[in-house]
C-alpha atoms as a PDB file:
ATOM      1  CA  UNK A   1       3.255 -17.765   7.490  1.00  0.00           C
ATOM      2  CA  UNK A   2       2.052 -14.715   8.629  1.00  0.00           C
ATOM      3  CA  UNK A   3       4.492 -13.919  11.375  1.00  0.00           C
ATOM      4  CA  UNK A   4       7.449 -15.663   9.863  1.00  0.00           C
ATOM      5  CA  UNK A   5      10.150 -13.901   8.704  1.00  0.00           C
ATOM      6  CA  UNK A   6      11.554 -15.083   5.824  1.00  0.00           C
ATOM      7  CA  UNK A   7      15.543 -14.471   3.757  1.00  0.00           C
ATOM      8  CA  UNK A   8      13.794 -15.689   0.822  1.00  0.00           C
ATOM      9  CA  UNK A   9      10.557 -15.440  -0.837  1.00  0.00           C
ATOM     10  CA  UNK A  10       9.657 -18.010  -3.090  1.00  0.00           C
ATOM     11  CA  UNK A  11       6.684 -18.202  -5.483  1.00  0.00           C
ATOM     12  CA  UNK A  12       5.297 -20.717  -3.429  1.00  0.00           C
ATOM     13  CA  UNK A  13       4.869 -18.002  -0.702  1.00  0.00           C
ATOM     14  CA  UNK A  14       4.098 -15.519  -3.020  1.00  0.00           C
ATOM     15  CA  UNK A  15       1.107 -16.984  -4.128  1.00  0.00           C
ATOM     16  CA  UNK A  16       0.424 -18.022  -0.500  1.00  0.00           C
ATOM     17  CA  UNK A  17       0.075 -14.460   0.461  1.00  0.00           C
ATOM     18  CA  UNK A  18      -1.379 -13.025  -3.406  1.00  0.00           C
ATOM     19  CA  UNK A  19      -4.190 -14.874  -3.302  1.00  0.00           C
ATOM     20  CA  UNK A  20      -5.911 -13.578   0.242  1.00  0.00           C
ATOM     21  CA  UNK A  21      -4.581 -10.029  -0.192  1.00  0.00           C
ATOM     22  CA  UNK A  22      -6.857 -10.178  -3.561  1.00  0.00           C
ATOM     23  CA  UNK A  23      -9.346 -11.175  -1.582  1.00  0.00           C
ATOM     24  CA  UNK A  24      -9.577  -8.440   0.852  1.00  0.00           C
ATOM     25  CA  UNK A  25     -10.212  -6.126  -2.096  1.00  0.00           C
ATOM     26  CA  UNK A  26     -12.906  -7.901  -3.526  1.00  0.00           C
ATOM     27  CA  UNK A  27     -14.689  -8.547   0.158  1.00  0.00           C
ATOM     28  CA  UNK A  28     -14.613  -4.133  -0.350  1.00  0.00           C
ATOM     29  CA  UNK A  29     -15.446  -4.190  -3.796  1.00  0.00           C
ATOM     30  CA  UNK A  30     -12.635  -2.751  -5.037  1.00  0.00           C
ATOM     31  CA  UNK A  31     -11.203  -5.779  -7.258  1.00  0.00           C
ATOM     32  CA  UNK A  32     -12.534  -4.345 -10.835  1.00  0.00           C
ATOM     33  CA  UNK A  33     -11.610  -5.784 -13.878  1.00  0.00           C
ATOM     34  CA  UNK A  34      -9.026  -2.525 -14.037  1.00  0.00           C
ATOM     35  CA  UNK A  35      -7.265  -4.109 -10.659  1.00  0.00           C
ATOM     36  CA  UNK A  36      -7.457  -7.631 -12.094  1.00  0.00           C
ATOM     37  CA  UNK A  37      -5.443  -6.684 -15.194  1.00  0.00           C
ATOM     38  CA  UNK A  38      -2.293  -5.933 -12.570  1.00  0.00           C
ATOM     39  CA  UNK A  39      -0.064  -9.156 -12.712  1.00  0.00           C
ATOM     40  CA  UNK A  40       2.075 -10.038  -9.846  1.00  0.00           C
ATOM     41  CA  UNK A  41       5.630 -11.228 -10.169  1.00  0.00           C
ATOM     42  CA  UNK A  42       8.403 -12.634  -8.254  1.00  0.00           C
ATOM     43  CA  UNK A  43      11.813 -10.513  -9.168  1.00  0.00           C
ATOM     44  CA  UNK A  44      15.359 -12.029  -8.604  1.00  0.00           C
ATOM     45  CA  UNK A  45      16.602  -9.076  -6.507  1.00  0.00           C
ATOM     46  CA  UNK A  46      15.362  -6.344  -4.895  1.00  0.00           C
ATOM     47  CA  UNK A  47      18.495  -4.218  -3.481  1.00  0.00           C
ATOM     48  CA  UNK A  48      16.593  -2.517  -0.531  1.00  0.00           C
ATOM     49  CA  UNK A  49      12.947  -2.637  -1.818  1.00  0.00           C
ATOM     50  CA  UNK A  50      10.940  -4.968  -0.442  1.00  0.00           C
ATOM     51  CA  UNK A  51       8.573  -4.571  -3.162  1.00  0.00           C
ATOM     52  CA  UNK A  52       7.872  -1.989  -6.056  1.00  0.00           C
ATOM     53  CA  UNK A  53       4.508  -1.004  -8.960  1.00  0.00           C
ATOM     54  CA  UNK A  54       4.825  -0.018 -12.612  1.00  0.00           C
ATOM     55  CA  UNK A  55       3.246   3.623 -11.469  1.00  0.00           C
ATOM     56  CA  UNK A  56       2.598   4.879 -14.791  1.00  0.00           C
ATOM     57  CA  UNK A  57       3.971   2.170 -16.609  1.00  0.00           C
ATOM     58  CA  UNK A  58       2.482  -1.568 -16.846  1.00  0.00           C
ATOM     59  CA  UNK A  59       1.188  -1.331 -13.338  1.00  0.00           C
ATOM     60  CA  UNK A  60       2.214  -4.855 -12.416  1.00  0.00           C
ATOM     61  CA  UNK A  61       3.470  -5.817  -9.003  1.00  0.00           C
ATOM     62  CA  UNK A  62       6.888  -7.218  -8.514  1.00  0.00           C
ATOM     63  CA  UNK A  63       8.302  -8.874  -4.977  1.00  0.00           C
ATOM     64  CA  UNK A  64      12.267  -9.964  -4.962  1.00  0.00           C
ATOM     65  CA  UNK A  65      12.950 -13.217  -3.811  1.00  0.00           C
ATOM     66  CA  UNK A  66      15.932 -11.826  -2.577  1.00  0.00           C
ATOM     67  CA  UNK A  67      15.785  -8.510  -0.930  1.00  0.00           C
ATOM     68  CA  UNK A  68      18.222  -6.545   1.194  1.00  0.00           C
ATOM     69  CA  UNK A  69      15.880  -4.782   3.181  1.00  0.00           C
ATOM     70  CA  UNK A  70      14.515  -7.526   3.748  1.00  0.00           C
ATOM     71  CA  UNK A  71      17.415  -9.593   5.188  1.00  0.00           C
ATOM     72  CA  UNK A  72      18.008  -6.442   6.973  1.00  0.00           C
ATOM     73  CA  UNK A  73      15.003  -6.229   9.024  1.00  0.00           C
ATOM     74  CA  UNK A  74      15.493 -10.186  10.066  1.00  0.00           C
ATOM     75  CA  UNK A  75      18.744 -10.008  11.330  1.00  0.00           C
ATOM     76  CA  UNK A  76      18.494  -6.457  13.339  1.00  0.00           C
ATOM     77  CA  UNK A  77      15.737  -5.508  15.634  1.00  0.00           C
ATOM     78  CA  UNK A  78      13.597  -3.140  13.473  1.00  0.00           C
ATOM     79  CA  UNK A  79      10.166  -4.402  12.660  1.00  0.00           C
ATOM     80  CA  UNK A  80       9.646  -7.001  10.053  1.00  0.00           C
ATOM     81  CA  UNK A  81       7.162  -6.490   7.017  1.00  0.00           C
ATOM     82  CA  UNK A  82       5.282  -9.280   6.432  1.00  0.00           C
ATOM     83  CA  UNK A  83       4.730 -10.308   2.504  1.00  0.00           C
ATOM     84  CA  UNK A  84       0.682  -9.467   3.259  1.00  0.00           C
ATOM     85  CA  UNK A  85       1.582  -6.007   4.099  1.00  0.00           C
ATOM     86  CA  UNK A  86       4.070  -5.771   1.019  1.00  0.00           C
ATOM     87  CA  UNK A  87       1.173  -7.064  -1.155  1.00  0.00           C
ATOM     88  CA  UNK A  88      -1.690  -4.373   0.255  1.00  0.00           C
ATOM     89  CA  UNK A  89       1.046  -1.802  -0.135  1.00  0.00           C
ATOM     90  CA  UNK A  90       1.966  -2.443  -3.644  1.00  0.00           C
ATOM     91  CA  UNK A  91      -1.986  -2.913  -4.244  1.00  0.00           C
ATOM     92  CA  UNK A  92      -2.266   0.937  -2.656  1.00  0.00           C
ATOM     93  CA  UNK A  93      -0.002   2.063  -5.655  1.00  0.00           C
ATOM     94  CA  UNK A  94      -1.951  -0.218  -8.260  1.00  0.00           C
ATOM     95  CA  UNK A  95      -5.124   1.276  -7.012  1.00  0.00           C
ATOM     96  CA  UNK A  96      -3.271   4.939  -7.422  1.00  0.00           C
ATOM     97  CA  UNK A  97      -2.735   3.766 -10.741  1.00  0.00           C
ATOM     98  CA  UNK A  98      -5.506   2.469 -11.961  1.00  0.00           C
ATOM     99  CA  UNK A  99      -7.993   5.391 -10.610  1.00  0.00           C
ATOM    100  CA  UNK A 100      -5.805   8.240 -11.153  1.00  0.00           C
ATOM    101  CA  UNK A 101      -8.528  11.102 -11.031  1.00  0.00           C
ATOM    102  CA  UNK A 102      -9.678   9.774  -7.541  1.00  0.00           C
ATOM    103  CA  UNK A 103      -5.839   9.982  -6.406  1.00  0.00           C
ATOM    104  CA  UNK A 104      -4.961  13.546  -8.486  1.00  0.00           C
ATOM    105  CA  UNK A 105      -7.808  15.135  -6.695  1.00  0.00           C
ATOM    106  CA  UNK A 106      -8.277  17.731  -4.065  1.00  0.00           C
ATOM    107  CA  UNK A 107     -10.117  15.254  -1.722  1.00  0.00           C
ATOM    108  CA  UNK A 108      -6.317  13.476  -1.588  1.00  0.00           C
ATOM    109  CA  UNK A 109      -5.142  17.219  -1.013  1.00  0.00           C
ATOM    110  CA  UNK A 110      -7.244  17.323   1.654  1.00  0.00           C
ATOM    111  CA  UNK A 111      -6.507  14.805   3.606  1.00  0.00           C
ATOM    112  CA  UNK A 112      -2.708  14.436   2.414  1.00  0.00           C
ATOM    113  CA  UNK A 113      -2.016  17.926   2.560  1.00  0.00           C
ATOM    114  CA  UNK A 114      -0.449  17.684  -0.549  1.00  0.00           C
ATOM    115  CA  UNK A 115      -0.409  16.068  -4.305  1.00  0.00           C
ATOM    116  CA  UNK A 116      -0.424  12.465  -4.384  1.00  0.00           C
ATOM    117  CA  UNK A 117       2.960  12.612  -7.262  1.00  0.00           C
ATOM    118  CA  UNK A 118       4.606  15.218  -5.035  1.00  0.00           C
ATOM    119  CA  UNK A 119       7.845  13.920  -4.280  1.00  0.00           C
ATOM    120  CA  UNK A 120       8.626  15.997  -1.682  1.00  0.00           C
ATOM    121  CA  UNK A 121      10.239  14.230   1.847  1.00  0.00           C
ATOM    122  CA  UNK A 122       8.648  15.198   5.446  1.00  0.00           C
ATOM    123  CA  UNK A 123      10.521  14.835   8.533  1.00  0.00           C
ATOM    124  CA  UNK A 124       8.372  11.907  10.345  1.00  0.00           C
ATOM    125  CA  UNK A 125       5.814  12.978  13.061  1.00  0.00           C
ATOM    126  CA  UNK A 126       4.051   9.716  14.213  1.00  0.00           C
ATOM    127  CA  UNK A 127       0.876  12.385  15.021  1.00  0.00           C
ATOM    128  CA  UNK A 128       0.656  12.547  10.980  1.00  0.00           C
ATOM    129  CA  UNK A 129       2.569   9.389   9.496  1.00  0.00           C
ATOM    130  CA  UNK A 130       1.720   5.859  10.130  1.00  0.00           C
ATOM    131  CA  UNK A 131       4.942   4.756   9.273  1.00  0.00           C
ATOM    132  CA  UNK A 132       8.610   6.417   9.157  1.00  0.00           C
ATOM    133  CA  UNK A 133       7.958   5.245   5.322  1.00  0.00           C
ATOM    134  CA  UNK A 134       5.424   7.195   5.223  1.00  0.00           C
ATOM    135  CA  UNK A 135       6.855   9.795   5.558  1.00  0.00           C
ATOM    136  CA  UNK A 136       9.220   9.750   2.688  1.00  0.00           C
ATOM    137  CA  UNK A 137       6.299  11.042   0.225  1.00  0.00           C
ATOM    138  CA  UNK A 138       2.534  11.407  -0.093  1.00  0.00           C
ATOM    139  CA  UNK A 139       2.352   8.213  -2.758  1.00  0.00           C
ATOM    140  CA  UNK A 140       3.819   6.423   0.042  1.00  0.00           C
ATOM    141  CA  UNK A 141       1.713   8.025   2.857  1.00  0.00           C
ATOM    142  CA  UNK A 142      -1.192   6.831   1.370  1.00  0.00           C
ATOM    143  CA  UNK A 143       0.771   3.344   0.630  1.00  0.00           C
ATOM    144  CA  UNK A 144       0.768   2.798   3.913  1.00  0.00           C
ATOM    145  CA  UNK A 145      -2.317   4.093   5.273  1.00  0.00           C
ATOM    146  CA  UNK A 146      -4.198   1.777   2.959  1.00  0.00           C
ATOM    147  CA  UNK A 147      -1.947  -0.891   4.075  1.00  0.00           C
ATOM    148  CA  UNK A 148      -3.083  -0.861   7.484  1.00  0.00           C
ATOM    149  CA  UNK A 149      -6.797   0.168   6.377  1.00  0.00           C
ATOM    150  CA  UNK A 150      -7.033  -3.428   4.994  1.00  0.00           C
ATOM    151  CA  UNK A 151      -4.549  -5.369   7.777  1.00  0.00           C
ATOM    152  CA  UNK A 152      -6.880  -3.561  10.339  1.00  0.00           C
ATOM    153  CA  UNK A 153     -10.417  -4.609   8.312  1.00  0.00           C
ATOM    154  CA  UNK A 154     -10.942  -0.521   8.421  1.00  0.00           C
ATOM    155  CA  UNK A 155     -10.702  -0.150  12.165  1.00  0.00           C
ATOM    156  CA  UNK A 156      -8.173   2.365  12.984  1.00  0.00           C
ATOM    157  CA  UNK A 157      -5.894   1.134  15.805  1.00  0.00           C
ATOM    158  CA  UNK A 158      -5.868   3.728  19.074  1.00  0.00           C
ATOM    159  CA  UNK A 159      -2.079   4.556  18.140  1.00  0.00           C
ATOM    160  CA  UNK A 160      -3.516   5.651  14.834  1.00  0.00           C
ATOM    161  CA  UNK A 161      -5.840   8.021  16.424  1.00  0.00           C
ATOM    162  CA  UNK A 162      -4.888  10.990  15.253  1.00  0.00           C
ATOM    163  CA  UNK A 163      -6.755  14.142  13.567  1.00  0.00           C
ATOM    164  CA  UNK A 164      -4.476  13.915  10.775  1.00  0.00           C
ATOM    165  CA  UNK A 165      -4.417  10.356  10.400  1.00  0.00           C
ATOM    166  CA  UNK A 166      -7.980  10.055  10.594  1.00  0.00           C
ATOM    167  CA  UNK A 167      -8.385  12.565   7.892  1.00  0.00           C
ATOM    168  CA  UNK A 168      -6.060   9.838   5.530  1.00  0.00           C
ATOM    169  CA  UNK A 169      -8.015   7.008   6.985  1.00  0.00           C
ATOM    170  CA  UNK A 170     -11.370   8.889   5.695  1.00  0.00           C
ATOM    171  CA  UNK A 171     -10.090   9.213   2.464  1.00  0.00           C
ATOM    172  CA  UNK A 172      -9.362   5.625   1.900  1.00  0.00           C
ATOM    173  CA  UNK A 173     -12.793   4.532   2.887  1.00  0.00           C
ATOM    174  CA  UNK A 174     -14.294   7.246   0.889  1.00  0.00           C
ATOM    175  CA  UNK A 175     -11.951   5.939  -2.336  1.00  0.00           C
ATOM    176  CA  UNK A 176     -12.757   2.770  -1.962  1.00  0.00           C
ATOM    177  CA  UNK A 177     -16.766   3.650  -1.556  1.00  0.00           C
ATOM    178  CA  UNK A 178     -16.355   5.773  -5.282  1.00  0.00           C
ATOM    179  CA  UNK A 179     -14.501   2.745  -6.600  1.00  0.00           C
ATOM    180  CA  UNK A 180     -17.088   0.123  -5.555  1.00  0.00           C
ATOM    181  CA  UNK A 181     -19.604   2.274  -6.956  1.00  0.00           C
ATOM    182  CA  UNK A 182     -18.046   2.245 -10.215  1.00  0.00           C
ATOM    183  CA  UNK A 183     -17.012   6.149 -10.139  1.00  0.00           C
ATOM    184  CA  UNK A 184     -13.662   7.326 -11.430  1.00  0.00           C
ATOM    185  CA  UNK A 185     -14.375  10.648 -10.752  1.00  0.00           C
ATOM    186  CA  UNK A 186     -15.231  11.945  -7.142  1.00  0.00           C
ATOM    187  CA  UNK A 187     -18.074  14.591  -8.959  1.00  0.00           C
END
């Protein structure tokens, strides 16, 4: 399933691809009882999202079974994001969520360069973004950084090597060290 691209995601697959993207958070100790509470659900429709979180709202995950993005990406040549990489994304917002004074902090700053709810777009430079994505805002800089954190078991790939991306990277092993030690705060 991994590498398959699929028009339509059913629940069947979305509980094929939940259930080991929950856990790669617990093997880092990051699936509290706060994470747990974040239901995942399968949407009719998507338009172009592949996926979206309640930020600020319920928190709960939704993926469309029918997605235009999605169907998109199959039939043209640009890369194809694979429902495991939806999921970890989606979790990266739930996790922004759920620990909001480790995200609205200046360590994020830091590394991000900017506020985690700053909406502001950045022209993509892949010596600072991972993805083009990333580079619509920081929420979804650090979307995808965590993304690949966990699709890469924490190992940043040599195309990742970067000063700036390394900086992100750092942050998202230091968030998820505060998290499994039970800290909401970073002081």
């Amino acid at each position: 399933m991994a590498n398959q691209k699929h028009f339509v995601i059913t629940m069947s697959l979305l509980n094929k691809a939940v259930a080991p993207t929950q856990n790669e958070l617990e093997s880092q100790g990051i699936w509290t009882e706060r994470l747990a509470e974040i239901d995942v659900y399968l949407a009719w429709f998507g338009g172009g999202a592949l996926g979206w979180q309640m930020y600020r709202g319920s928190g709960n995950i939704y993926i469309p079974a029918i997605s235009l993005g999605r169907i998109s990406s199959v039939l043209s040549d640009s890369p194809y994001v694979g429902l495991r990489d939806i999921l970890r994304h989606e979790y990266a917002h739930a996790v922004a969520h759920c620990y909001r004074d480790l995200i609205c902090s200046n360590q994020f700053v830091t590394a991000f360069e900017i506020n985690h709810d700053n909406p502001t777009e950045f022209e993509y430079d892949e010596d600072i973004h991972v993805s083009k994505y990333a580079a619509t805002n920081a929420c979804e800089d650090f979307a995808e950084v965590f993304m690949l954190y966990f699709k890469h078991s924490g190992k940043i790939p040599g195309r990742f090597n970067t000063a700036a991306i390394r900086r992100k990277w750092k942050f998202v092993k230091l968030l998820l060290a505060r998290i499994k030690a039970g800290k909401k705060r970073w002081y």
